[in-house]
Protein backbone atom coordinates (compact mmCIF):
# COMPACT_ATOMS: atom_id res chain seq x y z
CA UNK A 1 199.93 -25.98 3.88
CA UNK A 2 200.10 -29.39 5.49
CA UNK A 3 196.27 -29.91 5.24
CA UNK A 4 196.85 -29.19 1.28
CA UNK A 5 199.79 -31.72 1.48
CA UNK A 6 197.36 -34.76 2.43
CA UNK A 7 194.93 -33.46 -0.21
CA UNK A 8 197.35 -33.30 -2.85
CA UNK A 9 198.74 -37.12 -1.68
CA UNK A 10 195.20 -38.83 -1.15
CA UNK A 11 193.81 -37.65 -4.25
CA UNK A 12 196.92 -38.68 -6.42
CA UNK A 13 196.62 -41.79 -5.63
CA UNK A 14 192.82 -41.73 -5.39
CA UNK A 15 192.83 -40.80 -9.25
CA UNK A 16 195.25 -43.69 -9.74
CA UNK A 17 192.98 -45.71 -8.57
CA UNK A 18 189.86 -44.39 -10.29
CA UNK A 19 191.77 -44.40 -14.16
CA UNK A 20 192.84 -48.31 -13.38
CA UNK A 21 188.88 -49.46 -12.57
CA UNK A 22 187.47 -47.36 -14.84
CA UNK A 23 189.50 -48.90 -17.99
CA UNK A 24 189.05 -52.37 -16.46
CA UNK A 25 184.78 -51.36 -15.94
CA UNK A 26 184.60 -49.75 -19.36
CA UNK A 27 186.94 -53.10 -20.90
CA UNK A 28 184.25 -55.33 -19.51
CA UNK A 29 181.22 -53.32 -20.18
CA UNK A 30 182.23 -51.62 -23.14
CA UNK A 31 181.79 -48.13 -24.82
CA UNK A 32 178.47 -47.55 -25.21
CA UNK A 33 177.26 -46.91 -21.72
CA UNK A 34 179.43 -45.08 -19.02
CA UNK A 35 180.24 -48.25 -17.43
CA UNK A 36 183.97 -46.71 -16.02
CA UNK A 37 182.34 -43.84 -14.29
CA UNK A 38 179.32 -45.44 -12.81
CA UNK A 39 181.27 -48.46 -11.64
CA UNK A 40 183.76 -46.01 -9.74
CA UNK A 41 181.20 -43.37 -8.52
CA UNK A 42 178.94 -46.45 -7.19
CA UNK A 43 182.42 -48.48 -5.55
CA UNK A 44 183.58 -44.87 -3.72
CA UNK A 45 179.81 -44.83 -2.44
CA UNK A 46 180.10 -47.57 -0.91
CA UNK A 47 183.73 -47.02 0.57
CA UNK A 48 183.05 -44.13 2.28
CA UNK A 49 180.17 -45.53 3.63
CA UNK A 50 182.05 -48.24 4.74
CA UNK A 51 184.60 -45.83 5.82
CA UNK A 52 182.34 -43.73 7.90
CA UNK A 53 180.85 -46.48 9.67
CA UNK A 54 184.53 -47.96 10.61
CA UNK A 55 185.49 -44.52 11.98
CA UNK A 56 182.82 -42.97 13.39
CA UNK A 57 183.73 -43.63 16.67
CA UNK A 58 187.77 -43.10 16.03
CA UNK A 59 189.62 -40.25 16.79
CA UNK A 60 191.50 -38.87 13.52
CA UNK A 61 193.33 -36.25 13.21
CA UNK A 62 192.45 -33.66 10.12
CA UNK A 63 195.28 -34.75 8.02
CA UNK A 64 193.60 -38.41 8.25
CA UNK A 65 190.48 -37.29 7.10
CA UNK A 66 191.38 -34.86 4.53
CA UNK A 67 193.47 -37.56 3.10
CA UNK A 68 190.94 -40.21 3.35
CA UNK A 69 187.62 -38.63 2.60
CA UNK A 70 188.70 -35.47 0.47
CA UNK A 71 191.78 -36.36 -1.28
CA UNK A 72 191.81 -40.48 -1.75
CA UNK A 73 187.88 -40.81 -1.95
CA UNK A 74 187.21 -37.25 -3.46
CA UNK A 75 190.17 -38.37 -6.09
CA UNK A 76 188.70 -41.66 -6.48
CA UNK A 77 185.18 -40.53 -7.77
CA UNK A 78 184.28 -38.03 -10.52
CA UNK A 79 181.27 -36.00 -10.68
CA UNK A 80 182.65 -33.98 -13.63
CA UNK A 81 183.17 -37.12 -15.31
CA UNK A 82 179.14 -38.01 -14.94
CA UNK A 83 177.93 -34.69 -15.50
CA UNK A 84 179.85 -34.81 -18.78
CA UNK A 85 178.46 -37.86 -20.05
CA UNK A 86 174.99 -37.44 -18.74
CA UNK A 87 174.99 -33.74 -21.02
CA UNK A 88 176.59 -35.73 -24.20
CA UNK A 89 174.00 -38.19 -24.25
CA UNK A 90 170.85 -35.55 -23.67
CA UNK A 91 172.85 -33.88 -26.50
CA UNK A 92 172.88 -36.97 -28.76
CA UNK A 93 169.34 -37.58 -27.66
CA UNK A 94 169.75 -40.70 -25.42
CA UNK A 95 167.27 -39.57 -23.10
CA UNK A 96 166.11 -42.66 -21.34
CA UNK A 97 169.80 -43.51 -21.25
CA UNK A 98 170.88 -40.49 -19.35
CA UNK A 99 167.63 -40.05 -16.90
CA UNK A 100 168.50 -43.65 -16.20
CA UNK A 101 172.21 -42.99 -15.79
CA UNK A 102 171.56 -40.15 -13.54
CA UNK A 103 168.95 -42.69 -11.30
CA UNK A 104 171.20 -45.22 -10.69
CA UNK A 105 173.81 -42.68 -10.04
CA UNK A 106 172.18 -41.23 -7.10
CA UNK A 107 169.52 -43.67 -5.90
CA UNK A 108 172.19 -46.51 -5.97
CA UNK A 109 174.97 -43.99 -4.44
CA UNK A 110 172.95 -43.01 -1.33
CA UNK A 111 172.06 -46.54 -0.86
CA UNK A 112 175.33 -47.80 -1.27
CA UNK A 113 176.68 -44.99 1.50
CA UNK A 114 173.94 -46.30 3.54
CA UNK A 115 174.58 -50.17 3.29
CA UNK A 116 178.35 -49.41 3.43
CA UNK A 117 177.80 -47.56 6.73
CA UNK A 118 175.70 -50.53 8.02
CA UNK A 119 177.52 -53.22 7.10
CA UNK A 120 180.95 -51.53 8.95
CA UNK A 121 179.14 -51.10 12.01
CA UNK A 122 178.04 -54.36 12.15
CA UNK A 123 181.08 -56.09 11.42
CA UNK A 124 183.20 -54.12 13.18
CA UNK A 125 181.04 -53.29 15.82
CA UNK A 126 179.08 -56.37 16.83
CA UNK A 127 181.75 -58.35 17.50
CA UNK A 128 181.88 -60.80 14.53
CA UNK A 129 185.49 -60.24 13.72
């Protein structure tokens, strides 16, 4: 019950999060494209990327990580949300718009894990700060 506790807490405030940068993504990009979604999808890439490079090496208990990874980050990014979009615009016919939707979705997720991974280890690893 305590594990669900952390769950419950991280991805509270994880959504939170998520509604406030995807009205300020889809204010500056607009309506036509999915901006909200892919702009929060892409940014929690890159956090727990970030993330796991920062704590690889740190012991955490599984409250921590629930919260963290499952409830704030899990909260924080919406699959549902891109599957949705990606099957209204095949449905509309904007097919170049969703295969490219779904590229940059995934390529540029995995990379962005990847590079947010990298970068933690080297700044907090290397000794720079």
């Amino acid at each position: 019950m305590r594990n669900i506790f952390f769950i419950i807490l991280g991805g509270g405030i994880g959504s939170a999060c998520r509604h406030g940068v995807f009205l300020l993504s889809q204010r500056v990009g607009g309506h036509e494209f999915p901006a909200g979604t892919l702009t929060v999808n892409l940014l929690g890439s890159l956090l727990v990327g970030l993330l796991w490079g920062l704590l690889e090496g740190v012991h955490l208990s599984s409250e921590s990580r629930l919260f963290i990874f499952t409830g704030l980050l899990g909260g924080f990014t919406t699959f549902s949300s891109f599957s949705r979009e990606t099957a209204q615009m095949f449905k509309v016919g904007q097919w170049k718009t969703a295969l490219c939707y779904v590229g940059v979705s995934n390529i540029v997720g995995i990379v962005l894990v990847l590079v947010g991974f990298s970068v933690a280890r080297q700044l907090f690893f290397s000794g720079k700060l």
